[in-house]
Protein backbone atom coordinates (compact mmCIF):
# COMPACT_ATOMS: atom_id res chain seq x y z
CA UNK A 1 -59.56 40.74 9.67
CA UNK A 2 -61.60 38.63 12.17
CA UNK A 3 -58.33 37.23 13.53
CA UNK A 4 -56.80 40.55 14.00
CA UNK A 5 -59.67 42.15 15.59
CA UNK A 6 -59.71 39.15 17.93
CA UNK A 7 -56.33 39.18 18.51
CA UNK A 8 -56.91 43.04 19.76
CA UNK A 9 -60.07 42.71 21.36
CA UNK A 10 -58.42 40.55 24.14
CA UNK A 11 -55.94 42.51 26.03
CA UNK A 12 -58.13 45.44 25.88
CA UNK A 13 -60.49 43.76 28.44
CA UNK A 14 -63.09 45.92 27.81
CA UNK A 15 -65.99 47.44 30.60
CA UNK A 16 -69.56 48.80 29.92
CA UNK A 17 -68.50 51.64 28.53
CA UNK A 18 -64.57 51.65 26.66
CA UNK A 19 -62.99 53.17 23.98
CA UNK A 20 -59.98 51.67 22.46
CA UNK A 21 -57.10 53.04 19.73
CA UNK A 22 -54.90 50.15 18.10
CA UNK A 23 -52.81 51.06 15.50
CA UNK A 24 -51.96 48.15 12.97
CA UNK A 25 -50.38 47.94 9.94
CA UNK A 26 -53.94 48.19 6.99
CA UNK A 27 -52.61 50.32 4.39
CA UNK A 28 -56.70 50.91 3.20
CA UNK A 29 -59.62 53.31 3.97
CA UNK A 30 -62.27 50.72 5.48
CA UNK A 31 -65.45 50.90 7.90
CA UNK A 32 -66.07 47.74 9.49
CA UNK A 33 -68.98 46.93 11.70
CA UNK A 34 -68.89 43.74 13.83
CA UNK A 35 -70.29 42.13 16.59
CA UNK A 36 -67.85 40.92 19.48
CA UNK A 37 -68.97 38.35 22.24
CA UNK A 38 -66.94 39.45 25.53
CA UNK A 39 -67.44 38.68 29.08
CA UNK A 40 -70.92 37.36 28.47
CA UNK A 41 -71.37 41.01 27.00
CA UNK A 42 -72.59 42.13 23.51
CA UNK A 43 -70.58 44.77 21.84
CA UNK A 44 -70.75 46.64 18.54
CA UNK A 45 -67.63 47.20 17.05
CA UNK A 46 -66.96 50.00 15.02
CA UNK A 47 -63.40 49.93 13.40
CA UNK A 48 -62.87 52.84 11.60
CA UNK A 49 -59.35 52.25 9.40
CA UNK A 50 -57.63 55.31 8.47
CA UNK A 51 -54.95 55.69 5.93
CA UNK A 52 -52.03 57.66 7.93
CA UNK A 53 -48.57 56.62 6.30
CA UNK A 54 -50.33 53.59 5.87
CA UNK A 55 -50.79 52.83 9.64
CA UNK A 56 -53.36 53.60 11.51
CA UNK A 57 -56.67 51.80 13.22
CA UNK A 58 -59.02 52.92 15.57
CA UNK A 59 -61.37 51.13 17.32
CA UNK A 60 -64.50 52.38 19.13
CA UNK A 61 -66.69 50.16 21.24
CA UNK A 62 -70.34 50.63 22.09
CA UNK A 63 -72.48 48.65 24.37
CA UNK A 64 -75.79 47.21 22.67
């Protein structure tokens, strides 16, 4: 997973404030909670994967 998120982080280029969908293939009902190191900025990550046909991610971003 931390190579995905990475991977999805990047283009998203994300300001003080963002909030991001990606949808990716995770057929499973997770919570994640991570901490992502961009642009000399600390962000919680909250990745919320929901179970829709088996597709479906979505990723919300909070400044700390």
């Amino acid at each position: 997973l931390h190579l995905a998120i990475s991977i999805f982080l990047t283009p998203l280029k994300l300001k003080d404030s963002s909030v991001g969908t990606v949808k990716h293939g995770v057929p499973n009902k997770r919570t994640f909670e991570v901490h992502a190191n961009m642009s000399n900025r600390t962000f919680t990550l909250a990745l919320i994967v929901a179970e829709v046909n088996g597709i479906s991610v979505t990723v919300l971003f909070r400044r700390t």
